[in-house]
Protein backbone atom coordinates (compact mmCIF):
# COMPACT_ATOMS: atom_id res chain seq x y z
CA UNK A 1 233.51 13.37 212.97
CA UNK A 2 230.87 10.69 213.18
CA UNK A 3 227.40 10.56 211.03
CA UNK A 4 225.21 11.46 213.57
CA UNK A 5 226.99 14.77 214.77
CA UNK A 6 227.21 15.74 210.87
CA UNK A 7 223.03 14.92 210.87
CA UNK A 8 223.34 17.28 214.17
CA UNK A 9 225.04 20.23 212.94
CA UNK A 10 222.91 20.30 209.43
CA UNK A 11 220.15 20.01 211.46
CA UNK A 12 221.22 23.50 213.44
CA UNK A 13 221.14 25.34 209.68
CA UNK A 14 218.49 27.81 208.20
CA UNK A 15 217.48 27.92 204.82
CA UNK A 16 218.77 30.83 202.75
CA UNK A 17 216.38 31.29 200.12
CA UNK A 18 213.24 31.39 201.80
CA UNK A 19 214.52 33.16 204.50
CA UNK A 20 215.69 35.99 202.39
CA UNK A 21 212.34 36.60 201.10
CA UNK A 22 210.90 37.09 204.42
CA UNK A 23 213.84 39.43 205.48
CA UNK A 24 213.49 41.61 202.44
CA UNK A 25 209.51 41.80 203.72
CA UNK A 26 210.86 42.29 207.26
CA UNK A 27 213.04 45.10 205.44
CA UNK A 28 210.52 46.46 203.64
CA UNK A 29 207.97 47.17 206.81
CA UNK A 30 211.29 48.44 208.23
CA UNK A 31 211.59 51.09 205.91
CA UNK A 32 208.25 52.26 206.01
CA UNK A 33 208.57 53.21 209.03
CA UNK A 34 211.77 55.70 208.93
CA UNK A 35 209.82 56.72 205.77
CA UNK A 36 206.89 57.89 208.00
CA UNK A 37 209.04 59.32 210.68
CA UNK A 38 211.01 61.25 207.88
CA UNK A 39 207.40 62.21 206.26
CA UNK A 40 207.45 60.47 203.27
CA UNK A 41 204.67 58.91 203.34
CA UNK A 42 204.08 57.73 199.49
CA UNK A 43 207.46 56.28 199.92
CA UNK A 44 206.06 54.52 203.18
CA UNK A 45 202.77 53.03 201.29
CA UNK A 46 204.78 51.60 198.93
CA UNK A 47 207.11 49.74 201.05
CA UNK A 48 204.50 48.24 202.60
CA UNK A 49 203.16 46.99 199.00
CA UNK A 50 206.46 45.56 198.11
CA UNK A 51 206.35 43.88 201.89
CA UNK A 52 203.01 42.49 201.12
CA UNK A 53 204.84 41.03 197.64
CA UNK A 54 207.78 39.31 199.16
CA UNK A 55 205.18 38.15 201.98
CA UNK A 56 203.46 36.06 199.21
CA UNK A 57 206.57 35.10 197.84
CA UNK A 58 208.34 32.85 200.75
CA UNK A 59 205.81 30.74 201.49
CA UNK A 60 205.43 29.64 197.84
CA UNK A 61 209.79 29.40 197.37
CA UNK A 62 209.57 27.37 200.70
CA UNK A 63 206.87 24.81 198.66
CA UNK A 64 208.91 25.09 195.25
CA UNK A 65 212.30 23.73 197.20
CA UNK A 66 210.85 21.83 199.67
CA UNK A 67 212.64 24.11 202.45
CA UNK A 68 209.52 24.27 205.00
CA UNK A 69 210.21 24.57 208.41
CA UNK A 70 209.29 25.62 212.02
CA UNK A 71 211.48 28.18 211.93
CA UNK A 72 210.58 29.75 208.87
CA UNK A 73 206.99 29.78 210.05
CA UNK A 74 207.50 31.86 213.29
CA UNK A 75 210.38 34.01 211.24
CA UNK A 76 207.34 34.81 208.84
CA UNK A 77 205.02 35.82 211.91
CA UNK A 78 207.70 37.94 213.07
CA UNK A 79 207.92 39.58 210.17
CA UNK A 80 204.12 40.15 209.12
CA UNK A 81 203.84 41.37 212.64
CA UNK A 82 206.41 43.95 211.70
CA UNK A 83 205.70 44.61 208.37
CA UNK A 84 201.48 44.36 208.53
CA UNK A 85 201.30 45.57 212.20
CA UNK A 86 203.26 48.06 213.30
CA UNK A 87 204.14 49.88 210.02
CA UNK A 88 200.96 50.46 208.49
CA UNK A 89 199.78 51.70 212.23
CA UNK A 90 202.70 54.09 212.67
CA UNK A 91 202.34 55.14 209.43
CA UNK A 92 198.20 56.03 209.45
CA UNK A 93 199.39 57.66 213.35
CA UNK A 94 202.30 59.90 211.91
CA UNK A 95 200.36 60.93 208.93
CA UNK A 96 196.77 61.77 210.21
CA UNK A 97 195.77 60.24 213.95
CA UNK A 98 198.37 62.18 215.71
CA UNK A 99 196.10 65.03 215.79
CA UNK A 100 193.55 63.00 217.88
CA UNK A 101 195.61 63.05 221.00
CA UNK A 102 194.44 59.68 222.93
CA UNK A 103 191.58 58.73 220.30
CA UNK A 104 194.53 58.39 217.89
CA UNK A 105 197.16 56.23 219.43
CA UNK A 106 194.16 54.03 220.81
CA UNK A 107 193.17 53.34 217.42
CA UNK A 108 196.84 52.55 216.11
CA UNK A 109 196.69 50.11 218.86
CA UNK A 110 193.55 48.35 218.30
CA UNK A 111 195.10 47.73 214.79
CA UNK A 112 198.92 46.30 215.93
CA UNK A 113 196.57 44.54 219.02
CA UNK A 114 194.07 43.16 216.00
CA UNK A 115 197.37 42.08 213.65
CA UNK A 116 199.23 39.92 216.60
CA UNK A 117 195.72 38.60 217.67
CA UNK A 118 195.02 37.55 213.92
CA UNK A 119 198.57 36.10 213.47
CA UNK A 120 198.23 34.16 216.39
CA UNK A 121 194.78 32.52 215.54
CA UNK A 122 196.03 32.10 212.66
CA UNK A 123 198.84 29.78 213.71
CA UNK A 124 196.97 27.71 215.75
CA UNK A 125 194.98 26.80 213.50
CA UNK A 126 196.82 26.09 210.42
CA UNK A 127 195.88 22.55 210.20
CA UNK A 128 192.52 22.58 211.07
CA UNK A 129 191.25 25.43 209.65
CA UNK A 130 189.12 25.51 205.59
CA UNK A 131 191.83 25.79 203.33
CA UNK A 132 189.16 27.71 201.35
CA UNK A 133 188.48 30.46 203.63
CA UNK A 134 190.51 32.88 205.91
CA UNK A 135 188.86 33.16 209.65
CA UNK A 136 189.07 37.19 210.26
CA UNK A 137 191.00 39.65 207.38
CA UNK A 138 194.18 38.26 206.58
CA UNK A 139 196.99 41.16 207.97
CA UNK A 140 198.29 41.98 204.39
CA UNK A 141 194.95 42.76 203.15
CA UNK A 142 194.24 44.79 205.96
CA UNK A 143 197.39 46.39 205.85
CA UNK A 144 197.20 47.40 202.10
CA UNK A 145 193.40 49.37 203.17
CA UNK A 146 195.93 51.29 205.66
CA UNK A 147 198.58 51.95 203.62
CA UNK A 148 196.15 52.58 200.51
CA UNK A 149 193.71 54.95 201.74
CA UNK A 150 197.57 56.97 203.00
CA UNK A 151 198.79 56.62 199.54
CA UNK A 152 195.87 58.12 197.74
CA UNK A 153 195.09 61.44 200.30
CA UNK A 154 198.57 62.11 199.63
CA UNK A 155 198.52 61.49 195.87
CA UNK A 156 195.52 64.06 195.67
CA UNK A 157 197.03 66.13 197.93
CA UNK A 158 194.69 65.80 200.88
CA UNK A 159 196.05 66.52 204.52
CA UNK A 160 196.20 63.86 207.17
CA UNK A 161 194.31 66.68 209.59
CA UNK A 162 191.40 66.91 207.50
CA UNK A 163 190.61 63.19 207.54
CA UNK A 164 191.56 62.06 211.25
CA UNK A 165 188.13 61.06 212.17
CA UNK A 166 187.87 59.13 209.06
CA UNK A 167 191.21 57.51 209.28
CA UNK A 168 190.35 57.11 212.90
CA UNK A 169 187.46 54.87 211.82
CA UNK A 170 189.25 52.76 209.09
CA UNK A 171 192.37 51.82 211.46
CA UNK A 172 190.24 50.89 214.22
CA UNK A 173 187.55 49.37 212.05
CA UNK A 174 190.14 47.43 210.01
CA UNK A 175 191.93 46.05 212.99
CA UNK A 176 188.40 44.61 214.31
CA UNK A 177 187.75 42.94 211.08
CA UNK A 178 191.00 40.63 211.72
CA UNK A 179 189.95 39.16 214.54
CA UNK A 180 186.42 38.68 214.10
CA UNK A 181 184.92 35.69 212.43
CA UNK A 182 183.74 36.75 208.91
CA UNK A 183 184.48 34.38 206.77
CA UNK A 184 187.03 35.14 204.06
CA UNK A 185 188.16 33.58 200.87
CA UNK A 186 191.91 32.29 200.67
CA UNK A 187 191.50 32.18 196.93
CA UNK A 188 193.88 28.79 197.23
CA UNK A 189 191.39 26.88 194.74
CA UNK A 190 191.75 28.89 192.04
CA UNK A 191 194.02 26.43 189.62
CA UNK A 192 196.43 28.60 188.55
CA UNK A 193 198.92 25.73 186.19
CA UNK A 194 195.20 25.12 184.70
CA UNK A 195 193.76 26.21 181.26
CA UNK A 196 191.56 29.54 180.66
CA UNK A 197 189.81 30.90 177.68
CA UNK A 198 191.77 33.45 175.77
CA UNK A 199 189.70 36.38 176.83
CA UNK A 200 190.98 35.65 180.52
CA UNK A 201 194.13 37.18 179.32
CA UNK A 202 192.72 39.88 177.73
CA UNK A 203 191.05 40.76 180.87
CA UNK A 204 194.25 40.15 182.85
CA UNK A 205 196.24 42.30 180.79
CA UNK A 206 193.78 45.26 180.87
CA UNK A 207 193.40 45.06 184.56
CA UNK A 208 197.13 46.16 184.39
CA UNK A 209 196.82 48.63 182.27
CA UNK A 210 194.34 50.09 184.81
CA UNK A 211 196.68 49.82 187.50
CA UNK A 212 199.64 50.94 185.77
CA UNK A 213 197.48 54.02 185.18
CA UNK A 214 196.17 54.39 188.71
CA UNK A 215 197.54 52.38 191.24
CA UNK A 216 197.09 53.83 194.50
CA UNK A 217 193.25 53.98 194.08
CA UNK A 218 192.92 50.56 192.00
CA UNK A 219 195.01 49.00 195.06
CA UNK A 220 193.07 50.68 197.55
CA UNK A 221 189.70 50.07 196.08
CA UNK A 222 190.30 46.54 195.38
CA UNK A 223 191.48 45.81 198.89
CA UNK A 224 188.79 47.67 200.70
CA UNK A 225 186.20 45.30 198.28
CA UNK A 226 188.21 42.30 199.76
CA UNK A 227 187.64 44.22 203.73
CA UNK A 228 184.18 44.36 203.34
CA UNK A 229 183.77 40.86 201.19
CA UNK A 230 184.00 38.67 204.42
CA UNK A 231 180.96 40.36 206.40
CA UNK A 232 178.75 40.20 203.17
CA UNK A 233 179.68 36.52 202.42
CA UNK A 234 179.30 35.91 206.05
CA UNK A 235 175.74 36.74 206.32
CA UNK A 236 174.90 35.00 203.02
CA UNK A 237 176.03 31.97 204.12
CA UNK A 238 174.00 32.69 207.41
CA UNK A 239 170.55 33.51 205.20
CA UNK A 240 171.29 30.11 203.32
CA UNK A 241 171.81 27.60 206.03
CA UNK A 242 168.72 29.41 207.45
CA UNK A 243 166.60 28.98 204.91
CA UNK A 244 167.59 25.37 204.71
CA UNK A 245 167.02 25.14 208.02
CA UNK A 246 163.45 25.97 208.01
CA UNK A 247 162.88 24.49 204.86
CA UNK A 248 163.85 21.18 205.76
CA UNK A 249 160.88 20.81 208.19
CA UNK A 250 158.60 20.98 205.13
CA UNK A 251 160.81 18.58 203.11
CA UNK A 252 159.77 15.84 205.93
CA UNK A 253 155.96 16.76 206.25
CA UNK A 254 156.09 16.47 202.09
CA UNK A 255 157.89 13.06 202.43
CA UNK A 256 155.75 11.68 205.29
CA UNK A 257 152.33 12.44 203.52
CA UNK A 258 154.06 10.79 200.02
CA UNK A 259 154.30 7.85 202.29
CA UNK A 260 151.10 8.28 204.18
CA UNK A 261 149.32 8.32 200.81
CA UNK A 262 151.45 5.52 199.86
CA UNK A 263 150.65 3.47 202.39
CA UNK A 264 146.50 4.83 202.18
CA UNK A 265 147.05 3.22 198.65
CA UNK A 266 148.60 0.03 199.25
CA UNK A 267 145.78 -0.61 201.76
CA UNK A 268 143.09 0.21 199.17
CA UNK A 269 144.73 -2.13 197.27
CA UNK A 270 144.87 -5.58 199.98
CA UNK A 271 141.45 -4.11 200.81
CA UNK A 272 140.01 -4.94 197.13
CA UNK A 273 141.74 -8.18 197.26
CA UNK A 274 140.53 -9.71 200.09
CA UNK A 275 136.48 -8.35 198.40
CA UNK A 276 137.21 -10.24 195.17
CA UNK A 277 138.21 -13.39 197.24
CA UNK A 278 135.36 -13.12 199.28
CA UNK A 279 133.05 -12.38 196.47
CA UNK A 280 134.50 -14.25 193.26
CA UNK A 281 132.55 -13.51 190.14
CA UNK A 282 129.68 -15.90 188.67
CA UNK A 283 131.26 -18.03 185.92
């Protein structure tokens, strides 16, 4: 067997570890769907958490080991597609929209529609997009409001019936936040392997506690903060280059009259001059 059909055939391999990551997430979206069907839907919420986990789990594994590849990339779509897309809509549908009739399933759509749309963008662009900012509400995020808001009607006991016009408004609300062009942030500067003061863990550790105690709503709450994050920084960042805009006008005026009056000076100045040549004093 020569060296360059060896090259060939290792070539034609996957890598495991990675891979297995983004099947368990794959899994995971799986099962929250036969948990919805079967209506379990707390059961179904929480799948979709764990997905969202081992989502942010094989990228980073595929960095660690150096095991990036093309494949791995479009496996991960697939699977956020799956996982972020069509469970959390099925789920929100079985539990509450499937009262609606037609106003339900067309907002279960306009979510799975919104989640391939943003995956796809978001491909496209990976190389030329801020590394600092997502364009549009990253699928997990958006998924976790879904599967959130589920997981705390049913923790308090709260029908899906009695909040289908609501639930109608976050799914189809949600799914037009991922492909609009708010302005999100990626978090990806924050220097984890750096130092922090010791009260940073004292603040970590206590925002545990509180979700240890109450997850469903901490999750939920946190997540629909993060939803409605990209809209608000969006229009800040409008409002500033505005206001730069217009004050940058003045900023010339006050720089041209600094060297009008300058100039007014320097002429004064040649102006006396040439007097005291013409004129020299008496000695």
């Amino acid at each position: 067997m020569s060296e360059e059909f060896k090259k060939e055939k290792r070539k034609r391999g996957i890598y495991l570890l990675p891979n297995l990551f983004t099947t368990a997430a794959l899994f995971s979206g799986f099962y929250a769907v036969l948990a919805a069907m079967n209506g379990q839907f707390e059961q179904a919420s929480l799948a979709i958490f764990v997905a969202m986990v081992l989502d942010g789990m094989d990228g980073r594994v595929a960095r660690l080991t150096n095991t990036q590849t093309a494949f791995g990339a479009e496996y991960d779509s697939l699977s956020d597609m799956v996982a972020f897309g069509l469970a959390p809509s099925l789920v929100i549908y079985v539990w509450s929209l499937n009262t609606l009739g037609k106003l339900g399933w067309l907002a279960a759509f306009v979510y799975t529609a919104g989640t391939a749309l943003r995956l796809a963008r978001f491909n496209t662009q990976v190389g030329t997009s801020d590394k600092r900012y997502f364009q549009g509400l990253p699928s997990p995020a958006a998924a976790a409001v879904i599967a959130g808001s589920v997981w705390v009607a049913v923790e308090h006991d709260i029908g899906g019936s009695d909040l289908s016009y609501l639930a109608c408004l976050l799914t189809g609300l949600t799914g037009l936040l991922m492909v609009s062009n708010f302005r999100y942030s990626s978090f990806k500067e924050v220097d984890f392997r750096g130092k922090v003061p010791f009260f940073s863990i004292v603040v970590i550790m206590l925002g545990f506690a509180v979700v240890v105690v109450q997850p469903e709503f901490v999750l939920f709450l946190l997540f629909l903060i993060y939803a409605f994050s990209g809209p608000v920084m969006t229009l800040v960042h409008l409002r500033r280059r505005r206001l730069e805009r217009h004050s940058a006008p003045a900023d010339v005026e006050e720089n041209l009259n600094k060297m009008r009056g300058v100039k007014g000076m320097d002429q004064r100045k040649t102006r006396i001059s040439a007097d005291e040549d013409n004129h020299p004093a008496s000695k």
